[in-house]
Protein backbone atom coordinates (compact mmCIF):
# COMPACT_ATOMS: atom_id res chain seq x y z
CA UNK A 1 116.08 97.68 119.74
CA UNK A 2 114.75 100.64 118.29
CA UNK A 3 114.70 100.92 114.48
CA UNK A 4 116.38 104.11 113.40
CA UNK A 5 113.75 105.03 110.88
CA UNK A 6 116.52 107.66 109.16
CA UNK A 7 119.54 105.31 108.62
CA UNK A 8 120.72 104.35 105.22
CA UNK A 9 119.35 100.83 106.17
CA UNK A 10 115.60 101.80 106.56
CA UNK A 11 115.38 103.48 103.52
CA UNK A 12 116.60 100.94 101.09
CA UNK A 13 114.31 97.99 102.90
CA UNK A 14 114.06 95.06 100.69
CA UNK A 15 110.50 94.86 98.52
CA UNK A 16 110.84 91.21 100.35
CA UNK A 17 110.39 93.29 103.85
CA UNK A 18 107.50 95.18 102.40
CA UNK A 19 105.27 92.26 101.16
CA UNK A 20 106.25 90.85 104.58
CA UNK A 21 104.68 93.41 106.58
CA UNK A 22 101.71 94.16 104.36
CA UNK A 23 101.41 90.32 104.82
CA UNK A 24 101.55 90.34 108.53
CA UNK A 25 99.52 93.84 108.69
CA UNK A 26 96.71 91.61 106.38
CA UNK A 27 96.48 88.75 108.91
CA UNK A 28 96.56 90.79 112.09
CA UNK A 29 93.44 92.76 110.33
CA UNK A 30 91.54 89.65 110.00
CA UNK A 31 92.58 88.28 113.20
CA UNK A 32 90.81 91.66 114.65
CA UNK A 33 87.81 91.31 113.01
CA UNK A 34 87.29 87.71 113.90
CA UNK A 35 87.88 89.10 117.60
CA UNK A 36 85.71 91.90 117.20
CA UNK A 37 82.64 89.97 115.95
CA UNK A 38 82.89 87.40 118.61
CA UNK A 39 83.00 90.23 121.28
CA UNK A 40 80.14 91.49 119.59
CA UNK A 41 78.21 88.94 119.64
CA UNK A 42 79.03 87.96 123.42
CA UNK A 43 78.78 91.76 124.80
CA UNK A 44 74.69 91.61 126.03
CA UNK A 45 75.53 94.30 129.07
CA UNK A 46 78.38 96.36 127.20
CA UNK A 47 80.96 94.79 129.26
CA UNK A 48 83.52 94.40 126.16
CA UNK A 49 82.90 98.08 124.72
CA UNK A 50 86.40 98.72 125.85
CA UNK A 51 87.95 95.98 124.05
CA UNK A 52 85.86 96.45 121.19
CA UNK A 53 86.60 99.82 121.00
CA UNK A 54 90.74 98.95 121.34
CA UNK A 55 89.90 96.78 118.31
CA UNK A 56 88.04 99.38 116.37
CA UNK A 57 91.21 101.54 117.01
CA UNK A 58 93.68 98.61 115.72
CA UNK A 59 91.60 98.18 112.80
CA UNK A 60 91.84 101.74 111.59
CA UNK A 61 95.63 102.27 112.22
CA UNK A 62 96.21 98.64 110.10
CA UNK A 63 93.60 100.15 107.49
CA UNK A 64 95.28 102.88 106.55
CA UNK A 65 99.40 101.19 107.16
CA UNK A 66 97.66 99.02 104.39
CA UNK A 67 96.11 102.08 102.45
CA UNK A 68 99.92 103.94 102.18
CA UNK A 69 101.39 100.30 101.61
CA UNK A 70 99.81 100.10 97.94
């Protein structure tokens, strides 16, 4: 299901939603960087640059959700 981000019922989401997802947003972040410094370490030939870089990516759209959240 596809949320239909211009109903009535998006608009007037509950503050509980809110801290919810900055919540979630939080733990995926850390969850990231905890992936991203293992790969980090591991990667001696490059081989994870990809994946790293997919992380890098991740991180920066949950940085700024978080940054407009405040």
């Amino acid at each position: 299901m596809t949320p239909d981000h211009h109903s009535d019922d998006f608009a007037t989401a509950r503050l509980d939603d809110t801290v919810s997802l900055r919540s979630a947003a939080r733990e995926a972040r850390a969850t990231l960087y905890a992936v991203l410094n293992r790969l980090e370490l591991n990667d001696l030939e490059g081989e994870e640059q990809p994946y790293i870089d997919d992380c890098l990516g991740a991180l920066a759209i949950l940085e700024e959700a978080l940054r407009r959240s405040v």
